[in-house]
Protein backbone atom coordinates (compact mmCIF):
# COMPACT_ATOMS: atom_id res chain seq x y z
CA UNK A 1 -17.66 -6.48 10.99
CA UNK A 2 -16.53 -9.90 9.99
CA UNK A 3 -12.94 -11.05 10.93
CA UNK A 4 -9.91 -8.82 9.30
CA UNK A 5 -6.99 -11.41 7.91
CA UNK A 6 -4.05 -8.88 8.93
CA UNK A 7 -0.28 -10.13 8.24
CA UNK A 8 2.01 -8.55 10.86
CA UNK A 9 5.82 -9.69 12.07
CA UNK A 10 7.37 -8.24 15.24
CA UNK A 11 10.60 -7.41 12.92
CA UNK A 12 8.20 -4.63 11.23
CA UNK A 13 8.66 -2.36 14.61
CA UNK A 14 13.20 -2.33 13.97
CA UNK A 15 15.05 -0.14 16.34
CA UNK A 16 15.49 3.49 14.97
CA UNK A 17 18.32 4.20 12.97
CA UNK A 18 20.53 7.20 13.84
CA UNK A 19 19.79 10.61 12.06
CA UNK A 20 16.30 8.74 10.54
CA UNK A 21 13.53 11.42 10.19
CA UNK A 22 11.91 7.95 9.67
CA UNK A 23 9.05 7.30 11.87
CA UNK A 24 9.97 4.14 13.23
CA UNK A 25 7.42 3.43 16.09
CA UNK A 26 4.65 3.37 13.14
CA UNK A 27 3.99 0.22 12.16
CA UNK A 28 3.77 -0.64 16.29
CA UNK A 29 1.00 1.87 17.07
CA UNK A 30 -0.84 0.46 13.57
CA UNK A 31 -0.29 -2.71 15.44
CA UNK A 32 -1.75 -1.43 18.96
CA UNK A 33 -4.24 0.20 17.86
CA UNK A 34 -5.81 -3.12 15.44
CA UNK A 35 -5.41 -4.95 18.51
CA UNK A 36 -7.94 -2.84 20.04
CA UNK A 37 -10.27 -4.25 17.96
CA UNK A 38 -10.17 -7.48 19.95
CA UNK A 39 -11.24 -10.38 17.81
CA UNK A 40 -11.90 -8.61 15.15
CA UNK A 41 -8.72 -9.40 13.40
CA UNK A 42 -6.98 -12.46 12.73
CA UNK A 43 -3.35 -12.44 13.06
CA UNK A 44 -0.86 -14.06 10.33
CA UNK A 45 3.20 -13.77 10.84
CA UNK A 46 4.99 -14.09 7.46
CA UNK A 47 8.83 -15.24 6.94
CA UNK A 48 10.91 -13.18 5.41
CA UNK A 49 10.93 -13.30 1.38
CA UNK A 50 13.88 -15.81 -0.09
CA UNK A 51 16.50 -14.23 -1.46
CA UNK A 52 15.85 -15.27 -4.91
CA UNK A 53 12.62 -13.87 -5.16
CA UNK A 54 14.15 -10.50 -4.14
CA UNK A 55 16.68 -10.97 -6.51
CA UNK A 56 14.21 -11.62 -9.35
CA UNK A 57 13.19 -7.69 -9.26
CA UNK A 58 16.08 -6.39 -7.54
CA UNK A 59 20.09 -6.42 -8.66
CA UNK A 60 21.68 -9.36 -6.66
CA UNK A 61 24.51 -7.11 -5.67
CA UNK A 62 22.11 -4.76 -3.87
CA UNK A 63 20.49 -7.48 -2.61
CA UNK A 64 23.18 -8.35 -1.09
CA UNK A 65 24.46 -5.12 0.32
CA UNK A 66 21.46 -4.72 2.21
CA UNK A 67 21.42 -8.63 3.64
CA UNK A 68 24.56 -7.68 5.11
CA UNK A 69 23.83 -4.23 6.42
CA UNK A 70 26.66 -2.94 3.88
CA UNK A 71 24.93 -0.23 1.62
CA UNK A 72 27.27 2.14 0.21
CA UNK A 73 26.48 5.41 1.57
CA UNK A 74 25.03 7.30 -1.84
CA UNK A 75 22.42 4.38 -1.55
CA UNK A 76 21.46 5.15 2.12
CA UNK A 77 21.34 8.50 1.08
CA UNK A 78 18.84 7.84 -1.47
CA UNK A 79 16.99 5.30 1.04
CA UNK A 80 16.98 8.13 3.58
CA UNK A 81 18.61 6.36 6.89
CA UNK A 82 21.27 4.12 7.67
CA UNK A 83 20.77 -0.08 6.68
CA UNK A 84 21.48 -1.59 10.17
CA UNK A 85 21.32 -5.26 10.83
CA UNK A 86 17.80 -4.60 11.95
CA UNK A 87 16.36 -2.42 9.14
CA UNK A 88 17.96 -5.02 6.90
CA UNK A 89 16.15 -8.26 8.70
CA UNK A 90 12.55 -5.68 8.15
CA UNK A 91 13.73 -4.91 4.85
CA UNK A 92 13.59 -8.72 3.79
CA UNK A 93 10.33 -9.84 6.08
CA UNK A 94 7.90 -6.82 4.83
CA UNK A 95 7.74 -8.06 1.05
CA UNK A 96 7.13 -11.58 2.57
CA UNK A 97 4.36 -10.38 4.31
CA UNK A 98 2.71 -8.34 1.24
CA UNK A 99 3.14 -11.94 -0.65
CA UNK A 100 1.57 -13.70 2.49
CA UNK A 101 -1.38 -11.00 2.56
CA UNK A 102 -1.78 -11.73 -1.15
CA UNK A 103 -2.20 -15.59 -0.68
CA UNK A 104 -4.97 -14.93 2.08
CA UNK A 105 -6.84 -12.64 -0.06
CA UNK A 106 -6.85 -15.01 -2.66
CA UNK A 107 -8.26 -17.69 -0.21
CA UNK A 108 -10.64 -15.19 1.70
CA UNK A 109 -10.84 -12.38 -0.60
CA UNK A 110 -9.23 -9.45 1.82
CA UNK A 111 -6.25 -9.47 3.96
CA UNK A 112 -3.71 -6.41 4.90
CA UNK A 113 0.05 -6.14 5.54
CA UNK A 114 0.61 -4.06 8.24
CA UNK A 115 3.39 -2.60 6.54
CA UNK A 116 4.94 -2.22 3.24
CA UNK A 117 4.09 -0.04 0.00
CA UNK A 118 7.67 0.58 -1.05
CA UNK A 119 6.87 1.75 -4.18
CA UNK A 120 10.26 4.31 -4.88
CA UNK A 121 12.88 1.34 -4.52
CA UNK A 122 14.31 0.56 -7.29
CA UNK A 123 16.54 -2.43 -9.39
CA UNK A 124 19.66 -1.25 -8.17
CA UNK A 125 18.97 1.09 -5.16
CA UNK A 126 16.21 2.05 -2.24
CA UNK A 127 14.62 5.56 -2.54
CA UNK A 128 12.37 7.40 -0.79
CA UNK A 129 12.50 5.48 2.62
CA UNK A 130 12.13 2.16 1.23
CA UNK A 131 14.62 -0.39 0.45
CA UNK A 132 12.95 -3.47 -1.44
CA UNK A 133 10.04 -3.17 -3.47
CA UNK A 134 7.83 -5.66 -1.95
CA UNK A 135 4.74 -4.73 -4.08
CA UNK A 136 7.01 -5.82 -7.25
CA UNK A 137 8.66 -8.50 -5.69
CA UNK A 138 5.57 -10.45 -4.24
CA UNK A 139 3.53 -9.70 -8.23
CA UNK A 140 6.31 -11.39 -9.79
CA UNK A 141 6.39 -14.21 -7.53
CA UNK A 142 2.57 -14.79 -7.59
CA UNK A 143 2.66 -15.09 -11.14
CA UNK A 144 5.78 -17.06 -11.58
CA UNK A 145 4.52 -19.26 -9.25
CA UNK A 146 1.36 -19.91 -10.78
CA UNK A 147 -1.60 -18.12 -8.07
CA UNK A 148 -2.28 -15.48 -10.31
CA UNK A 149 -2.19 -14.91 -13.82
CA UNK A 150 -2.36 -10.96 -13.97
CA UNK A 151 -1.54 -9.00 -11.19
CA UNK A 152 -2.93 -5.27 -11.15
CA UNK A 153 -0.93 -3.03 -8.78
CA UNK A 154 -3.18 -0.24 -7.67
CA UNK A 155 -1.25 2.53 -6.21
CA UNK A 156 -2.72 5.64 -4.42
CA UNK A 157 -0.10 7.04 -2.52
CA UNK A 158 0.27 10.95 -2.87
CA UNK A 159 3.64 9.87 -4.69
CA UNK A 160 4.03 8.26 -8.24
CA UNK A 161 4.53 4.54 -7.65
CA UNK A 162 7.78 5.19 -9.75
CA UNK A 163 9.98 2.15 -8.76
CA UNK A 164 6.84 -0.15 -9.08
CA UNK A 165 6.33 0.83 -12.67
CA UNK A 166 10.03 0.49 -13.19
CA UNK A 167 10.23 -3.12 -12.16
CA UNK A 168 7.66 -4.05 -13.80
CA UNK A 169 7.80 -2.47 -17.25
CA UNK A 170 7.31 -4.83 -20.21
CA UNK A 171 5.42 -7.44 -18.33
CA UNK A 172 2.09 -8.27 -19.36
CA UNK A 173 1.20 -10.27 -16.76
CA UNK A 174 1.43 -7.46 -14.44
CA UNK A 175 -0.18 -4.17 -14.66
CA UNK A 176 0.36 -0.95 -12.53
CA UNK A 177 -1.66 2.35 -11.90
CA UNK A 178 -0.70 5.48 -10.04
CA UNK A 179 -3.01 8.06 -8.86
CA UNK A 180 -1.06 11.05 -7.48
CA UNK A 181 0.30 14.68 -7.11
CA UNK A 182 2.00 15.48 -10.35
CA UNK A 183 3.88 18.07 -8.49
CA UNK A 184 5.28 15.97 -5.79
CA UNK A 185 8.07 13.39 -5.36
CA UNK A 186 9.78 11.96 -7.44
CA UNK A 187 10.50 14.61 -9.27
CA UNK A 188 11.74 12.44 -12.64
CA UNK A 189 8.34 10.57 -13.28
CA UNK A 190 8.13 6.30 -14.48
CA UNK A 191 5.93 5.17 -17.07
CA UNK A 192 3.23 2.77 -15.31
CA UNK A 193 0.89 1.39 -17.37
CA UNK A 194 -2.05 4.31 -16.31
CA UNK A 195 -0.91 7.50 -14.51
CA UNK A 196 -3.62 9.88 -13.41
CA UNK A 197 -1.12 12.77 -12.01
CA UNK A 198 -3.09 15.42 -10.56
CA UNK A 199 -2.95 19.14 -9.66
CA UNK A 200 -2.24 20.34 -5.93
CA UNK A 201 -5.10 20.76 -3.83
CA UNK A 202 -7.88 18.42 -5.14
CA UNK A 203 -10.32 17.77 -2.73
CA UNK A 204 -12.41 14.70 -2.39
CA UNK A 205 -15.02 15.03 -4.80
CA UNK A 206 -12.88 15.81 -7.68
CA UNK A 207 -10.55 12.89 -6.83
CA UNK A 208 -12.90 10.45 -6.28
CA UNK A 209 -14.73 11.81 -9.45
CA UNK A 210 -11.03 10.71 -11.09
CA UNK A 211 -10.82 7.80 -9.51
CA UNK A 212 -14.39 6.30 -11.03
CA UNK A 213 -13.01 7.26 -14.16
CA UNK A 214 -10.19 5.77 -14.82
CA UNK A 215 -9.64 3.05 -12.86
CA UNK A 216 -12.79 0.77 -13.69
CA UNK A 217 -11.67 0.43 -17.26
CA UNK A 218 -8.25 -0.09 -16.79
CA UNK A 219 -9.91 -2.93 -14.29
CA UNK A 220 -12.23 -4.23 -17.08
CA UNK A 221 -9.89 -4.10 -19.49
CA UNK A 222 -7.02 -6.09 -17.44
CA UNK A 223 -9.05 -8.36 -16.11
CA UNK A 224 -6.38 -9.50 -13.13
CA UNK A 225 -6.81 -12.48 -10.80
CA UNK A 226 -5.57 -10.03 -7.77
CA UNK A 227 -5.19 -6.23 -6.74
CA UNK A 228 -2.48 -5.31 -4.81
CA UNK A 229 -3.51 -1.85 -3.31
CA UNK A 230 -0.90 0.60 -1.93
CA UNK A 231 -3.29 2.35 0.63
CA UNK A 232 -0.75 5.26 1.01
CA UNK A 233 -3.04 8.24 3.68
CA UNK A 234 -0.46 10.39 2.64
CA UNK A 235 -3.09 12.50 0.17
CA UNK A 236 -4.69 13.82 3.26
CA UNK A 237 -5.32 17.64 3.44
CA UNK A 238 -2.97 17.54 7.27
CA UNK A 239 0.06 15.24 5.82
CA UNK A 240 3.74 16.60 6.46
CA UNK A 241 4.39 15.33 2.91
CA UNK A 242 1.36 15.44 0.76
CA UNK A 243 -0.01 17.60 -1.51
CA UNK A 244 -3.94 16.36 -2.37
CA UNK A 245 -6.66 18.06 0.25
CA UNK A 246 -8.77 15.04 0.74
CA UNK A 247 -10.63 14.85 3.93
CA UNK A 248 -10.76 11.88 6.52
CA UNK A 249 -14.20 10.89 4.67
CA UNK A 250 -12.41 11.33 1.79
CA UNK A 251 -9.71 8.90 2.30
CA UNK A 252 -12.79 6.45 3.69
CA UNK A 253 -14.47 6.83 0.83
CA UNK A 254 -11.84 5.93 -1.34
CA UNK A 255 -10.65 2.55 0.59
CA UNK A 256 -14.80 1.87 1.11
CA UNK A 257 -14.70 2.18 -2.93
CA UNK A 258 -11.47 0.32 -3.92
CA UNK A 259 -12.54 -2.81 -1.83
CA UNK A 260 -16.58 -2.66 -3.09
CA UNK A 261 -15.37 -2.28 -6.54
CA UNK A 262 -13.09 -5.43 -6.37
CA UNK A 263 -15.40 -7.33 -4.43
CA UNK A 264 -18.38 -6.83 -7.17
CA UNK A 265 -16.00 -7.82 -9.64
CA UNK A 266 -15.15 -10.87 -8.14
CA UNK A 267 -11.04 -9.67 -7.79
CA UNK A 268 -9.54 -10.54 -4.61
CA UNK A 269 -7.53 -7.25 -3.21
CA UNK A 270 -4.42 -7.49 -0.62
CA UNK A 271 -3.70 -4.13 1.14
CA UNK A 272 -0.08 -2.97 2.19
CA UNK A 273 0.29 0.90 4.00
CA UNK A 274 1.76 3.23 2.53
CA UNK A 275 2.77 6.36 3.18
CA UNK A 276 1.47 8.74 5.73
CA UNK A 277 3.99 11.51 7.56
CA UNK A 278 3.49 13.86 10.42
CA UNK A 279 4.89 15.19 13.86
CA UNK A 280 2.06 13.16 15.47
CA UNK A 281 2.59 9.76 14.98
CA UNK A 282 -0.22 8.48 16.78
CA UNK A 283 -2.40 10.27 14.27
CA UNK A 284 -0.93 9.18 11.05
CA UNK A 285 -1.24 5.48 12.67
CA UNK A 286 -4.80 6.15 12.78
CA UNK A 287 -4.95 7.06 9.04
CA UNK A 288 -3.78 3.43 8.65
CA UNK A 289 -5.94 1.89 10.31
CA UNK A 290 -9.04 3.21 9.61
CA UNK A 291 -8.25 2.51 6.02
CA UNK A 292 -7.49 -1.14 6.77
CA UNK A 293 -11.03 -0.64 8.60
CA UNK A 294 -12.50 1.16 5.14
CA UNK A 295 -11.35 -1.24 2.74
CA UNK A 296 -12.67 -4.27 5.06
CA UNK A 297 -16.45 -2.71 5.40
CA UNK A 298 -16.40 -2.26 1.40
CA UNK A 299 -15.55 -5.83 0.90
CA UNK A 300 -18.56 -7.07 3.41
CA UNK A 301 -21.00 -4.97 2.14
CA UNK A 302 -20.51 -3.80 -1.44
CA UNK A 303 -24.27 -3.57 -1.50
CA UNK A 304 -24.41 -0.36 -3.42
CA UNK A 305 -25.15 0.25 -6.91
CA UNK A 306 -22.56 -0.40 -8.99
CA UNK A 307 -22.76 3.46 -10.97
CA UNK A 308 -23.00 4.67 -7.19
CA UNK A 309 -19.47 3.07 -5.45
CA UNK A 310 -17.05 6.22 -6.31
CA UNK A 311 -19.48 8.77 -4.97
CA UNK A 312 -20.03 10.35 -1.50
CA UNK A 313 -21.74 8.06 0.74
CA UNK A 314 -23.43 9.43 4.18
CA UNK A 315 -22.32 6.29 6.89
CA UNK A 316 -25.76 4.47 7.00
CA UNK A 317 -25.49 3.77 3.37
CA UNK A 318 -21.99 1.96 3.84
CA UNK A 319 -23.96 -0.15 6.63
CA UNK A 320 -21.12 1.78 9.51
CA UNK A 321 -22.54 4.01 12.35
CA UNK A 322 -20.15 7.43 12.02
CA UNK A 323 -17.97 6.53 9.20
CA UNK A 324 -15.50 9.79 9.46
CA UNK A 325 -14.73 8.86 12.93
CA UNK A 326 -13.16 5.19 11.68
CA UNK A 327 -10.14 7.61 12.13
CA UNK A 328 -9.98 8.23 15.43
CA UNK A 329 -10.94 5.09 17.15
């Protein structure tokens, strides 16, 4: 495997919060465990995101709040744990680092943020464990700042990308999609510009089956300069908080897809977690990072047919010895 660009600040590993059911120590084992892979990734620390670009999707007066580690406590209670100094300094670095993992994807085609996703945050408020939306915040500076044209945010977390689609409503410059459990959080739904909401329990071929249709011609029809993908391993059949049944090889198959598919159409994609929950957080870090893994091996070797990416694959034919067990290295 070629070198993985992988954007990662020490400020993503903050000090647990008091009464968070939050699991904290993620983002460090994802860390830990991509070190493992030796030289195989290439390390990038972003800065944290200036204020005025968080203020250009977010209400300044939340934006402030949080800066200061003074959310009002129906916010936090929507956000899910307590804004400390800490949290706050993570909660302005992690959308810096999805806009610094865009900027090396555009330059080398794939690059990760080892955190990030915070799709449920919204204008005036976090939700949902996240407090600034970096996926909205670093489209709309990439396209006010001229490196991309269209942005298309392609989210596959288990949950609707409902803040996302918020944030971003009206703009044509960037698009969003949201494949996920109709059933399951949020319970009052966004509008993004294509929802695929589907039923509880669908298993890997029927999702991927989805997938292939109706994301390629949203693609096509878009056209954007850059995907944003929220890699979310939260549709897994053993997640604490999910509701799909995929399989391990399922979630593979997926991220193998995603990243062929963009690579064949010439679209640089930037990757950003997630969510993923469990008691065993050592396991749900694996998730992550055999994604991260996934979606690197489909942009080196989208050498597949192009009517053949969205179907099952055995591992020789995605040019990886043992694909399933990506997850538990």
């Amino acid at each position: 495997m070629r070198m993985i660009a992988v954007v990662h600040h020490p400020a993503y590993v903050a000090p647990a919060p008091a009464r968070s059911t939050y699991q904290w120590n993620k983002n460090g084992l994802v860390r830990d465990l991509l070190r493992g892979l030796g030289e195989t990734v290439l390390w990038h620390e972003p800065e944290a995101m200036p204020t005025r670009w968080l203020e250009a999707v977010h209400d300044p007066e939340y934006v402030a709040e949080v800066l200061a580690a003074l959310v009002p406590p129906p916010k936090m209670r929507r956000i899910g744990f307590p804004v400390t100094p800490e949290v706050a300094r993570r909660a302005a670095i992690v959308p810096g680092g999805t806009w610094l993992a865009a900027k090396l994807a555009l330059a080398h085609g794939y690059a990760a943020n080892s955190a990030g996703g915070s799709h449920h945050a919204l204008a005036e408020t976090g939700a949902g464990y996240y407090i600034f939306n970096d996926l909205a915040i670093a489209a709309v500076r990439l396209v006010e700042e001229g490196d991309a044209a269209r942005v298309l945010i392609v989210d596959c977390d288990v949950h609707q990308g409902d803040g996302t689609a918020s944030l971003t409503a009206g703009r044509t410059d960037i698009a969003t999609y949201s494949i996920h459990a109709e059933k399951n959080f949020p319970a009052r739904k966004a509008r993004s510009t294509l929802d695929v909401p589907l039923a509880d329990g669908m298993g890997d071929d029927a999702y991927l089956a989805k997938l292939a249709e109706t994301l390629p011609p949203l693609v096509d029809h878009f056209a954007p300069d850059l995907i944003l993908y929220q890699a979310g391993v939260d549709p897994f059949e053993g997640d604490r908080l999910g509701r799909l049944s995929l399989t391990r090889r399922g979630l593979w198959q997926r991220d193998y897809s995603i990243a062929a598919f963009a690579k064949m159409r010439g679209i640089p994609l930037a990757s950003v977690l997630g969510g993923g929950y469990g008691v065993d957080a050592m396991e749900v870090s694996r998730r992550h990072v055999a994604s991260i893994r996934a979606l690197a091996l489909g942009h080196e070797k989208p050498d597949l047919d192009a009517d053949r990416i969205f179907l099952p694959l055995d591992a020789s034919e995605a040019g990886v010895e043992g694909a399933p067990i990506l997850a538990k290295s």
